[in-house]
Structures are given as C-alpha cells and as structure tokens.
Protein backbone atom coordinates (compact mmCIF):
# COMPACT_ATOMS: atom_id res chain seq x y z
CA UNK A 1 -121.13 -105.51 13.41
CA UNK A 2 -120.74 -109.12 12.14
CA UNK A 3 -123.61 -109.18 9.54
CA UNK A 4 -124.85 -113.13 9.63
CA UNK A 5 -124.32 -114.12 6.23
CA UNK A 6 -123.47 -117.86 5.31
CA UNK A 7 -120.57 -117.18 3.51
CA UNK A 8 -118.77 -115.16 5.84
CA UNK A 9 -121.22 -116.82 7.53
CA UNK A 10 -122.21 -114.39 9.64
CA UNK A 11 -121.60 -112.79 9.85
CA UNK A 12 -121.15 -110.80 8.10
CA UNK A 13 -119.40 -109.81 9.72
CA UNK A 14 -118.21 -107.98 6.05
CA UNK A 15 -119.60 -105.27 7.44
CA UNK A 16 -122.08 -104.00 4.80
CA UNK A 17 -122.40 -100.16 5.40
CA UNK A 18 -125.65 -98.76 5.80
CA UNK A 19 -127.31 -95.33 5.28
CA UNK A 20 -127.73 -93.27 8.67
CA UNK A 21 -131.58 -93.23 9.89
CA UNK A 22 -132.77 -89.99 9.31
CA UNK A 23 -136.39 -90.04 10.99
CA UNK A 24 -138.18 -88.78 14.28
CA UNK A 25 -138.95 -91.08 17.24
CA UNK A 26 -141.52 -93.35 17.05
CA UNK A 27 -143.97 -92.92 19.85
CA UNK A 28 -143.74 -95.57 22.68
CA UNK A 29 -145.94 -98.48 22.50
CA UNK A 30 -148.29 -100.07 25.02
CA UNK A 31 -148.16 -103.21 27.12
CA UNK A 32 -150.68 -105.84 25.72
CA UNK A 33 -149.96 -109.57 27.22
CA UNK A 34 -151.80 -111.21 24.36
CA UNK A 35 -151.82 -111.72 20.54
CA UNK A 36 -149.04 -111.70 17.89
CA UNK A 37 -145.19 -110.56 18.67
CA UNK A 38 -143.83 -109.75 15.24
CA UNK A 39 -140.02 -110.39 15.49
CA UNK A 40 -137.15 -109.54 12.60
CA UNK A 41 -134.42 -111.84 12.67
CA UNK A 42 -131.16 -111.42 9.93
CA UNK A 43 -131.95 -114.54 6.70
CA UNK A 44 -129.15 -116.63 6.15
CA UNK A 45 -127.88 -118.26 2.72
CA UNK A 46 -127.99 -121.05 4.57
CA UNK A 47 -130.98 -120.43 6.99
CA UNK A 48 -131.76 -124.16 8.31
CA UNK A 49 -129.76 -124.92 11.82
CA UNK A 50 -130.87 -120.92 13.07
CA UNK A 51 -134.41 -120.92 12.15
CA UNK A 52 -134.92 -124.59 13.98
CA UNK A 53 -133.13 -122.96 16.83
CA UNK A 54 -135.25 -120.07 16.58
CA UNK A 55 -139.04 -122.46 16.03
CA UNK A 56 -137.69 -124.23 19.35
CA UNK A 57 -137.40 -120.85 20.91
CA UNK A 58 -141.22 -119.84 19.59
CA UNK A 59 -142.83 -123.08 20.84
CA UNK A 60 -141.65 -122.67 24.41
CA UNK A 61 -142.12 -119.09 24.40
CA UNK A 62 -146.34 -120.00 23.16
CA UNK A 63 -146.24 -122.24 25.62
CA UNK A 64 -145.61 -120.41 28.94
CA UNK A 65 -147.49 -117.44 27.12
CA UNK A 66 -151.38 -118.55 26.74
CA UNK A 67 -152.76 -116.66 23.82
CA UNK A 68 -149.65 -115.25 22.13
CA UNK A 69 -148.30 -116.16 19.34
CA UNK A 70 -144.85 -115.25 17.71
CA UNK A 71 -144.40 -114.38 13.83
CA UNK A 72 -140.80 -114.58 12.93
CA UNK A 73 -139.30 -112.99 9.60
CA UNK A 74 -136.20 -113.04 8.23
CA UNK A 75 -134.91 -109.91 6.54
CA UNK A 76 -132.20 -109.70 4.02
CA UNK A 77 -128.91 -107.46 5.24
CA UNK A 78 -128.65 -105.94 2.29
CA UNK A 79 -132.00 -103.96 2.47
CA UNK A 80 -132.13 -103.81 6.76
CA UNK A 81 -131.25 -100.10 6.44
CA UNK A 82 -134.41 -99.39 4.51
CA UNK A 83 -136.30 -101.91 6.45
CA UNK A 84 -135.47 -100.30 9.65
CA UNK A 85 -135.87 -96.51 8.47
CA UNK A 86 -140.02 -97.08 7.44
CA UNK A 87 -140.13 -99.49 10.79
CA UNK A 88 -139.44 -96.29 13.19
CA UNK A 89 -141.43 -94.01 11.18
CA UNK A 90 -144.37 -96.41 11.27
CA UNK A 91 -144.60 -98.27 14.66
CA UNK A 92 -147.56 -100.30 12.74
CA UNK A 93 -145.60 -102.01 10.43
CA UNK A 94 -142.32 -102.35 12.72
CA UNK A 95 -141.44 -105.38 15.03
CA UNK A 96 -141.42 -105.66 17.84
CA UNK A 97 -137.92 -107.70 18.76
CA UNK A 98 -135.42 -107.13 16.13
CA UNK A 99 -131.62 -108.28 15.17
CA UNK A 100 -129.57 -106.08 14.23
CA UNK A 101 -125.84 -105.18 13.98
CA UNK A 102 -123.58 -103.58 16.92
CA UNK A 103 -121.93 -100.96 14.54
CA UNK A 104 -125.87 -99.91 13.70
CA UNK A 105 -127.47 -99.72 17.15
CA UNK A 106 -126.27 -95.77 17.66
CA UNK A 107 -127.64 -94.87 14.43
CA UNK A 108 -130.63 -96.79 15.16
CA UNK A 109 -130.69 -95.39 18.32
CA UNK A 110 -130.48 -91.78 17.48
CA UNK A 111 -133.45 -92.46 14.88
CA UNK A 112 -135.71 -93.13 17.76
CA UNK A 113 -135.91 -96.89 17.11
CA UNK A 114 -134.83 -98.94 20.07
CA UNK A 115 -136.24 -99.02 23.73
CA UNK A 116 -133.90 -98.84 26.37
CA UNK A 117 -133.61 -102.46 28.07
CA UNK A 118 -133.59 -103.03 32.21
CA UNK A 119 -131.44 -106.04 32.46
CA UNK A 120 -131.26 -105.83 36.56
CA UNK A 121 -133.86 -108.28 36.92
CA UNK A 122 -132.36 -110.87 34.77
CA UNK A 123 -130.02 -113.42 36.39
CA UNK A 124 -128.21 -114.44 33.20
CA UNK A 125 -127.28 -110.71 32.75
CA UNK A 126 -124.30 -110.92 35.19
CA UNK A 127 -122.68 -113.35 33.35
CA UNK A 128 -123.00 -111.20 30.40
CA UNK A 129 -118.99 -110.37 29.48
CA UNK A 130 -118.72 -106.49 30.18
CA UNK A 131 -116.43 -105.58 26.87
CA UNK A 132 -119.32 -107.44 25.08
CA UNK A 133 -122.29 -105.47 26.60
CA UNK A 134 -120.86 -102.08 25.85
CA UNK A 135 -121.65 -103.34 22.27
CA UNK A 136 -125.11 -103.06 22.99
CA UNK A 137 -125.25 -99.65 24.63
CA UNK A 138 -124.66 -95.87 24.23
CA UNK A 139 -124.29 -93.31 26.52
CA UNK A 140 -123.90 -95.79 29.03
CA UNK A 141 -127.65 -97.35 28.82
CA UNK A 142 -128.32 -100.42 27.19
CA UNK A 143 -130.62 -100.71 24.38
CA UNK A 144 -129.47 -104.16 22.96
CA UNK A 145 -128.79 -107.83 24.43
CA UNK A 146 -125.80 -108.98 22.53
CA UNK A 147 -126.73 -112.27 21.08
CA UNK A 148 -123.01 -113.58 19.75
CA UNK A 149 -119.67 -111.83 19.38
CA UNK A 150 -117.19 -112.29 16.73
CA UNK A 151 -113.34 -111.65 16.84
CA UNK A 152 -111.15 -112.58 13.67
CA UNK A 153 -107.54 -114.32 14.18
CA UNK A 154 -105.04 -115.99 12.10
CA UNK A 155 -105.79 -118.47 9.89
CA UNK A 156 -103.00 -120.55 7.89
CA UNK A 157 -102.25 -123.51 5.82
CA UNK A 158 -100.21 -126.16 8.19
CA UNK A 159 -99.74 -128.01 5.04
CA UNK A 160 -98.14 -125.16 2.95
CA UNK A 161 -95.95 -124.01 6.63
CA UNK A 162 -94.79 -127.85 7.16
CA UNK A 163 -93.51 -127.73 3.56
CA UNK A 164 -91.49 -124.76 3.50
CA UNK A 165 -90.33 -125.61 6.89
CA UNK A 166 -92.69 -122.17 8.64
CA UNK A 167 -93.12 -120.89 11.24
CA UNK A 168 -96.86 -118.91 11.83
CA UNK A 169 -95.70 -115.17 12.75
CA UNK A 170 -94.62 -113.83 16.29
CA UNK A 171 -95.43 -110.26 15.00
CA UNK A 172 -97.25 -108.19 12.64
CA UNK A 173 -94.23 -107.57 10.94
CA UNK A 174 -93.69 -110.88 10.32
CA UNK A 175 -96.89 -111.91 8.02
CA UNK A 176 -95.45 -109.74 4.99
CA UNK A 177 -92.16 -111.62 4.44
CA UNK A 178 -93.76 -115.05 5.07
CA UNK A 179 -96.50 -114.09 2.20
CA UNK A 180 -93.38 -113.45 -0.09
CA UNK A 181 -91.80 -116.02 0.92
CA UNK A 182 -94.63 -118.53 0.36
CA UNK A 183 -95.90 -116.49 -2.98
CA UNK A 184 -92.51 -116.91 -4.13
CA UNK A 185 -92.60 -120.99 -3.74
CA UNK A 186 -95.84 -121.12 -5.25
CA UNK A 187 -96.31 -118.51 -7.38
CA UNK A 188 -100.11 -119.85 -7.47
CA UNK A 189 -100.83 -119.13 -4.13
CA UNK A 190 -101.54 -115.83 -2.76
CA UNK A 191 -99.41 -115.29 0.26
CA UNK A 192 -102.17 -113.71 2.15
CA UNK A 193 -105.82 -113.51 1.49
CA UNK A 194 -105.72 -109.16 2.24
CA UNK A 195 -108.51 -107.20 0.73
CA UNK A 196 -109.01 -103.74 0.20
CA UNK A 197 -112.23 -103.52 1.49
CA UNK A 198 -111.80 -105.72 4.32
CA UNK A 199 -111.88 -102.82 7.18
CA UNK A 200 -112.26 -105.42 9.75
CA UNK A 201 -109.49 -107.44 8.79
CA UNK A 202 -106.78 -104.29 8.24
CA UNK A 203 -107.86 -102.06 11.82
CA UNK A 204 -106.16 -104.76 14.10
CA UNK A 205 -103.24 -103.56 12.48
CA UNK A 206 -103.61 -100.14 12.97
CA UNK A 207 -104.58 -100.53 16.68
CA UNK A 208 -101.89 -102.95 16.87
CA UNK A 209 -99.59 -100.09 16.51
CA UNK A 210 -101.47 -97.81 19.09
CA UNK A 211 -103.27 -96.24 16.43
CA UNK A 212 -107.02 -95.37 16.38
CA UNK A 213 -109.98 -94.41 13.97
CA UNK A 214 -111.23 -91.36 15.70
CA UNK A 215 -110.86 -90.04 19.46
CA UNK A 216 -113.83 -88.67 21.38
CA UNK A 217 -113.19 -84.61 21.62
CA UNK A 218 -115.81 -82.95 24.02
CA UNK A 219 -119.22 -84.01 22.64
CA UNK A 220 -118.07 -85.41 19.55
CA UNK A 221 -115.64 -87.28 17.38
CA UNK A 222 -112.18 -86.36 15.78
CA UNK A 223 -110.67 -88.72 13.57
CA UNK A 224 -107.20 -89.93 14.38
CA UNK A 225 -106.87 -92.11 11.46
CA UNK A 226 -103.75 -89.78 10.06
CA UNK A 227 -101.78 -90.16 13.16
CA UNK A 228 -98.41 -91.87 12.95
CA UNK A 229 -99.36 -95.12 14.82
CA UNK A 230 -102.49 -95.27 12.94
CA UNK A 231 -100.68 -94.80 9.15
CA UNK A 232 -97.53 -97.42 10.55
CA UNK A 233 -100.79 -100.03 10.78
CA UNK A 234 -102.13 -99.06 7.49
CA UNK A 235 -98.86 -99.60 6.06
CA UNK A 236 -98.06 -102.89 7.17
CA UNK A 237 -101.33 -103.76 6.12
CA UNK A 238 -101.52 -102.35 2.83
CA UNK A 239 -98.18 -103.91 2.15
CA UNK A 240 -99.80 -107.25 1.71
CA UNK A 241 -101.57 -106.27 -1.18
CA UNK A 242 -98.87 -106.40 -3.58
CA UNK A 243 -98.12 -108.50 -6.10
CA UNK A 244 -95.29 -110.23 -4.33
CA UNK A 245 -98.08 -111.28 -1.75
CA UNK A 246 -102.14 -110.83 -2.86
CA UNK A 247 -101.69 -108.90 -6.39
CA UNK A 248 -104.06 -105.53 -6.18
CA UNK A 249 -105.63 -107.18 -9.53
CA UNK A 250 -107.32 -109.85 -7.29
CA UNK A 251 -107.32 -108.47 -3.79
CA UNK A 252 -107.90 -105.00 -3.76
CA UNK A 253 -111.52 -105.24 -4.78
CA UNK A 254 -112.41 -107.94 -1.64
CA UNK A 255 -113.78 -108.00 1.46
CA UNK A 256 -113.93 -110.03 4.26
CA UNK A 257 -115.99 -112.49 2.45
CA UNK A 258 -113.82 -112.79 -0.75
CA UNK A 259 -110.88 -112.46 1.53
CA UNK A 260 -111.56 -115.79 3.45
CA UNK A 261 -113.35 -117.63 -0.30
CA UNK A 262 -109.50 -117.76 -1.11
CA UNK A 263 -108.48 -119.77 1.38
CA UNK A 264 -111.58 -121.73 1.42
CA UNK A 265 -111.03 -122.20 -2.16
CA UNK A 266 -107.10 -123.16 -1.45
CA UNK A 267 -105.83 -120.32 -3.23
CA UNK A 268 -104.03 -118.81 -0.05
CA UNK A 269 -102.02 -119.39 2.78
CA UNK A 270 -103.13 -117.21 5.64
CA UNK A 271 -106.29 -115.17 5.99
CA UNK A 272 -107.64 -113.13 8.67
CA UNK A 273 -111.03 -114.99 9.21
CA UNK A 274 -113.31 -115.40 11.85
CA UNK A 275 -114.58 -117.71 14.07
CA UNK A 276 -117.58 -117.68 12.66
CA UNK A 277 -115.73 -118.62 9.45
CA UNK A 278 -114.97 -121.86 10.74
CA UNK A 279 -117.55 -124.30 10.12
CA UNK A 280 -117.22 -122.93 6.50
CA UNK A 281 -113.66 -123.59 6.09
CA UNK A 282 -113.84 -127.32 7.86
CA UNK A 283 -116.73 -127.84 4.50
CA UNK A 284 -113.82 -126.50 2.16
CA UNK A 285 -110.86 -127.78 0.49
CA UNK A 286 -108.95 -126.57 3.53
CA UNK A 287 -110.47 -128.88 6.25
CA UNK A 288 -107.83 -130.37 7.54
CA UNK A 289 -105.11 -128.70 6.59
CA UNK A 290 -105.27 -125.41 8.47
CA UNK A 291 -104.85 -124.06 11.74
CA UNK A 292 -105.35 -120.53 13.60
CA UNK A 293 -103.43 -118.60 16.03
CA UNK A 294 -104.23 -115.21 17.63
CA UNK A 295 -103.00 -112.47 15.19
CA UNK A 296 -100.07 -110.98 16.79
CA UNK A 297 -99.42 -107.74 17.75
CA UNK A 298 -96.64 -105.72 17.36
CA UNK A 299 -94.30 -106.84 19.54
CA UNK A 300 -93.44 -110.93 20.19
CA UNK A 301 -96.44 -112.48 22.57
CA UNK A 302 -98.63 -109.87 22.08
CA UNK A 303 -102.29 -110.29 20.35
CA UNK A 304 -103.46 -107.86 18.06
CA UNK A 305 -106.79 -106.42 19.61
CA UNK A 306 -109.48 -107.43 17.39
CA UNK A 307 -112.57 -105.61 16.26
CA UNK A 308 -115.52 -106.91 18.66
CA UNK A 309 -117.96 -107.78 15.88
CA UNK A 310 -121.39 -109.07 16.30
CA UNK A 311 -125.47 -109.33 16.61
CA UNK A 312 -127.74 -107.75 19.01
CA UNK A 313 -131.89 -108.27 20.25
CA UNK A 314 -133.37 -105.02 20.67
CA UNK A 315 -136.80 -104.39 21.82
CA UNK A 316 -138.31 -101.79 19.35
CA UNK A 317 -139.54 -98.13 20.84
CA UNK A 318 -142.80 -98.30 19.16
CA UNK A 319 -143.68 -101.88 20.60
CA UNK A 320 -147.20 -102.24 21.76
CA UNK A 321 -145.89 -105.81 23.47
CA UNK A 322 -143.43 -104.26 25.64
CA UNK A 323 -143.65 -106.84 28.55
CA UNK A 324 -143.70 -109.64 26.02
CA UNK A 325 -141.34 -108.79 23.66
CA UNK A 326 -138.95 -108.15 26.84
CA UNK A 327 -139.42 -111.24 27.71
CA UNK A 328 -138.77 -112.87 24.14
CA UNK A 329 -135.32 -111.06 24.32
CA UNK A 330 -134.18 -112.36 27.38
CA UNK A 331 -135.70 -116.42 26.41
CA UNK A 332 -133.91 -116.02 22.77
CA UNK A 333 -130.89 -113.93 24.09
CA UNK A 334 -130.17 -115.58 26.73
CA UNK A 335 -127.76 -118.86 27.76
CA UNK A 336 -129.49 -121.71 27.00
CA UNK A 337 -130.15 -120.21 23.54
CA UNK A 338 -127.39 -118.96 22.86
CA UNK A 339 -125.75 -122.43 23.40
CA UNK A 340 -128.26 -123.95 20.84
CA UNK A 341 -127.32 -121.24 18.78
CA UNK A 342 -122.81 -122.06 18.42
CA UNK A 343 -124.09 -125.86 18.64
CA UNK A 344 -125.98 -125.19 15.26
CA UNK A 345 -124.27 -122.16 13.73
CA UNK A 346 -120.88 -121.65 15.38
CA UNK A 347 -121.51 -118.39 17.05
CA UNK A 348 -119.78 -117.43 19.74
CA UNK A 349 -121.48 -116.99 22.92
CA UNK A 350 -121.61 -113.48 24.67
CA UNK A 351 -121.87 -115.10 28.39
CA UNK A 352 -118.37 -115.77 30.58
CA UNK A 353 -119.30 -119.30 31.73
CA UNK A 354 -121.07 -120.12 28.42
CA UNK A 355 -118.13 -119.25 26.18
CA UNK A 356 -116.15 -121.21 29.10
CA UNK A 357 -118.16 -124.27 28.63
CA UNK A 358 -117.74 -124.55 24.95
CA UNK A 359 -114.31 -123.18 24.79
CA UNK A 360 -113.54 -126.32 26.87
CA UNK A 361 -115.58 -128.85 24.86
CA UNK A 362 -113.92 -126.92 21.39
CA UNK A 363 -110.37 -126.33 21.96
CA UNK A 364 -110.64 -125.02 18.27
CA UNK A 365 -111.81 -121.82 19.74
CA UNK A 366 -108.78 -121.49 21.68
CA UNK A 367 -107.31 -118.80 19.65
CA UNK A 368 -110.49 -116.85 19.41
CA UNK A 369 -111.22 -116.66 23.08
CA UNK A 370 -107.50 -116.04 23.56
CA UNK A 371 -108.17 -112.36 21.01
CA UNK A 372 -111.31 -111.31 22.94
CA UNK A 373 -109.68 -112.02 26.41
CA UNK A 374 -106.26 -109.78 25.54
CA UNK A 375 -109.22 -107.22 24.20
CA UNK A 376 -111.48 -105.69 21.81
CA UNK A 377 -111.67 -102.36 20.18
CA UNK A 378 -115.20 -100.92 18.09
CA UNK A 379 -115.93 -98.55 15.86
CA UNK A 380 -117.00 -94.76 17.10
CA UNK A 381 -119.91 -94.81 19.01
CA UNK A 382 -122.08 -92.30 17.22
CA UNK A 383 -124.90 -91.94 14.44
CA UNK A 384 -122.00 -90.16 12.46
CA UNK A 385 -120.55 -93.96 11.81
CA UNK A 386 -122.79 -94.96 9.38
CA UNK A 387 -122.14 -91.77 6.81
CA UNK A 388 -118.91 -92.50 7.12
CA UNK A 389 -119.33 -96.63 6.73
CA UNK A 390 -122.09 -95.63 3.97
CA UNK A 391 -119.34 -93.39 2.15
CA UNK A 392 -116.75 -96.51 2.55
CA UNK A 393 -114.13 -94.14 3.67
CA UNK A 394 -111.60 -96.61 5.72
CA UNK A 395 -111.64 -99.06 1.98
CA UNK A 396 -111.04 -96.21 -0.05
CA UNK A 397 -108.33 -95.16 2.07
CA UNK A 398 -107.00 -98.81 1.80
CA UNK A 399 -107.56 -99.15 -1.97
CA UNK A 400 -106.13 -95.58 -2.83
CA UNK A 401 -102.50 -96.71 -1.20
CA UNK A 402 -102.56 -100.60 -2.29
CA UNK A 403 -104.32 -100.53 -5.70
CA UNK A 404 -104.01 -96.55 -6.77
CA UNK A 405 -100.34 -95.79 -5.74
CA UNK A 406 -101.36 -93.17 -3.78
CA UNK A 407 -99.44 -91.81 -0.83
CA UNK A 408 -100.39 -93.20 2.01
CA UNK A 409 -100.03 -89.47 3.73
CA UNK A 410 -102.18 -87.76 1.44
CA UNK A 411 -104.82 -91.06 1.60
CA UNK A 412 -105.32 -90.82 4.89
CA UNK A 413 -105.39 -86.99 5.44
CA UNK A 414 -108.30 -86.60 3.08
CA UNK A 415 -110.07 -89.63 4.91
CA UNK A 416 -109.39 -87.96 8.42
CA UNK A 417 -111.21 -84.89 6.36
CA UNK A 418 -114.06 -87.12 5.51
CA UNK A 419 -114.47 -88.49 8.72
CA UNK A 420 -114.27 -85.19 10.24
CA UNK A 421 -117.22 -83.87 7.94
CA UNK A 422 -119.36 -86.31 9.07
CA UNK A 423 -118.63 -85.95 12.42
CA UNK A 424 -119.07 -82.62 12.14
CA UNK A 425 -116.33 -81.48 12.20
C-alpha cells in the first residue's frame, strides 16, 4: 500500500502498519437509488488539488443522480485501522465507498468489510493493467478498483555525479561503492538516503536476488525471508546503512518518508523514492539537479522488480446504496478521473492507455513505467500481513543487522519465526 500522505506524498506509500480487523461480517446492505452516499477518502497534508478533483467528481455524479447527494470525508491514515474496525461492526456508521490501501484490502476483507465488485459491465475495466488489478483482489475475486499505483526507482543528484565524474549504477552491487565513494568526497552528504524502516525501499533488493518474503504452502503462508537469495538482498541493502554511506545514527530510525526528506533537503545523493515523490522533490532544493533511473537489478540491464504500491475504491459490505455507490466507484475510479487525479497530484494511473497517454506527455515518468513494465512483486496476500506489518517485523530485521550488529543469520531466522507465528505456522 502507498498510504497518500503529502510528504511522501502519498503515499504513503511509508507503509504505516495497521492492526488486523478482528470483527464478524457486517450484514449486506440494501439498494436505495436516493439520498446521501457517505464516502471515506485518505486526508492529505496538503489536501487542495485531490479534494477539487474529488468536488468535480460529486457535482457530476448529483447531477446525473436526481435526489442523491454525496458526503465526502477525509480520514487520517494514522487512525484508518480503527476507523475501519467500528465501520464493519456497525454498517450505520460505515461508508459506503471507501479508500483504502492494497496491503489492507485482505485484512479488510477477511473482517467482512468489502463487497465483492462485478467489473464485466464496465468498459474502462479492460484497460485496467492486469498486475495492477490483482492488487485489488483475493482469491481471485475483486473487491477493490485500484485508483493509482506506485513503484519506487532511483533517484540521484546529476549535480553531485557530474562532479565526481559518475556514473548512476548498472547493478545493485554497484550503489554501495558509489555511496562511499561520494560520502567520502563530501563527508556532508549521505551517500544514500537508506532507512531502516523503509521495507519498501530494501525488498527490491531482496527480490532482486530471487529472494522472497514468504511462499504460499497449501492453504497458507511460509516465510522465506531466511533463504539465501532473500539474506544476499538484505545484505546489500543493509550495507548502505553504515557510516561510510548513511551512518545508523541518522538512517536507521527512517522510513520512506525521512528517507526521501534527505534528498529533498540536499543532504543525499541517491534515494529510492517514488513517483509519487516527485512533485515534492521538483518544490525542494533538489529541483533541478536530479534525475531517476530504474533501480537495477542484479545483473547489468536488469530492473529491480519493485513493490506495486498503491490506493484502492471499495464498495463497503454493509452499504444500503449498493447500485449507487457502484456507480460512484466506477465515475471516481475510473479514466477520466484518474487523469484529473496525476494532473493534480502526480499519481500514477492504473489504466494501460491512460498511463500511455501521460507517460508520453511526461517523459519524467519514463523510469517509473519502465519498473512496473519489467514487473511488480506485493506483499502476502493474507489477513496474517497486517500482524506481521503491525509487529514491524521486516524493520526490525533491518535495524537489528544495520544499527544493532546483529547477525544477519540469526536476524532473519527469528523474523522467519515471527512471520511464521502469525501465519500460523
């Protein structure tokens, strides 16, 4: 999930952890064609350029809908879990469309929130990209229209590179001797903006190297996140957090957000940021004076597959506006929205020809469309994902081996035992 937040700007995308929803199924709704659709939609710091998006959306939706009207509220991320939890125990107070993240929706699903969506009857559905849709299901049935994707690349200081005469890296194993390199010039600068709670930005390394988080064993999960390929990613990645590169004293404690501040800030050469980090960094210090490349993958040419963050519209179980709210989904989800929506916020568009048409009018987004076409990897697909995102195993693991001088063995043995727990395992 990308969480939309201005300063990682949405996206959270840090991907807050949430606790699992632990409640029964709230009972299906009716279908009344009249009065008010209640909608939750994510807040943003800054909340302008989505919620005129969002008003335009409302007015033509009133309009073609004669005595319906459409309350919008914004929710804070922080507190969704919570919000979300009463909302499916108490269809009265609950929306009826809601945003919400892609690593949620099985929790959220298992918790009897979210109706399953029929998208057969809606032409823009085809053009819906398939790799992107399976973010919005589980168990093969769809229960979420994904409403922008994010995918994180490489993002470096052409400046800093032009100086010392760089190159951007070829391979993963490059990015750890150019951080020295560069820290060593300018001892100021961190090498690499690397954080110890960025998940996000360290699992492209680990599937990089053909490692995984978990494999799917029967009816459950088994966490692979001990296996050789998977501790060879962990280990290049934890390598950056040195003090030769991004000292554990300053990095170890960050996230995504923090992670990409320092290069917004000009404190760093290279982060792994996202694209919808960008409109923040062209208002920073580092307008200008950046660009961004695919991160590479393990071997010269490849990409590193990228973690397929991101929003969804859900319609919720309990909905007594099922027909209507439906119908809100598809107006608010759909292309012509969802253009309005990059053209005010940046967020990449979850439709083949849409991301097409403003890949070709942006050719910034080049190396972002370049990541999702060589492919996207997600989390587990289970309920079991948010103990294990609420218990922030994968940063622990990272922090333990950069910050705590643990062994990166024992680190990630006890979190594949973690993981395992809460899969039950």
């Amino acid at each position: 999930m990308r969480i939309a937040v201005a300063a990682a700007a949405v996206g959270a995308v840090v991907l807050a952890g949430c606790a699992p929803v632990q409640s029964g199924s709230a009972p299906t709704g009716g279908d009344e064609r009249t009065g008010q659709l209640r909608v939750w939609l994510f807040d943003e710091v800054n909340r302008g350029p989505k919620e005129a998006v969002v008003r335009e959306a409302v007015t033509e939706f009133e309009r073609a809908h004669q005595g319906v009207t459409v309350d919008v509220q914004y929710i804070q991320v922080q507190t969704r879990a919570e919000r979300f939890k009463a909302a499916f125990s108490d269809p009265a107070s609950a929306p009826d469309v809601a945003e919400f993240g892609n690593t949620d929706l099985a929790g959220y699903v298992a918790g009897g929130g979210f109706a399953e969506l029929d998208l057969g009857q809606w032409p823009d559905a085809k053009d819906l990209l398939p790799a992107v849709l399976d973010t919005g299901k589980v168990d093969g049935k769809v229960y979420g229209v994904p409403w922008y994707v994010g995918v994180r690349a490489l993002y470096y200081r052409t400046d800093i590179f032009q100086e010392l005469n760089l190159a951007p890296p070829a391979k993963l194993d490059e990015i750890a001797p150019l951080a020295r390199r560069i820290r060593a010039a300018k001892p100021d600068m961190l090498g690499i903006s690397a954080g110890g709670k960025y998940t996000y930005g360290a699992m492209p390394f680990v599937w990089a190297n053909g490692g995984d988080i978990a494999r799917k064993d029967g009816d459950k999960y088994v966490s692979t996140i001990d296996s050789p390929e998977a501790k060879a990613g962990l280990r290049q990645y934890t390598e950056l957090i040195a003090d030769d590169i991004c000292p554990p004293a300053q990095c170890a404690g960050n996230g995504g957000d923090a992670s990409v501040e320092a290069f917004r800030a000009g404190k760093a050469a290279m982060v792994v940021g996202g694209d919808f980090n960008r409109k923040s960094v062209d208002a920073s210090s580092a307008a200008g004076k950046y660009a961004v490349v695919p991160l590479p993958g393990k071997d010269a040419g490849d990409i590193a597959p990228a973690f397929a963050g991101g929003n969804l519209l859900g319609v919720m179980k309990g909905s007594s506006r099922r027909t209507l709210a439906d119908e809100f989904v598809r107006l608010l989800g759909g292309k012509s929205y969802q253009r309005k929506m990059f053209d005010a916020m940046g967020n990449l568009p979850t439709f083949g020809d849409v991301q097409a048409d403003v890949a070709k009018a942006n050719p910034v987004l080049d190396p972002f469309i370049r990541t999702l076409e060589a492919g996207t990897r997600f989390v587990p697909v289970t309920p079991d994902w948010a103990k294990i995102d609420a218990q922030a195993v994968l940063p622990t693991l990272l922090q333990q081996v950069a910050a705590g001088g643990e062994d990166l063995d024992r680190a990630a043995a006890q979190a594949a035992e973690q993981m395992n727990a809460a899969f039950g395992g």
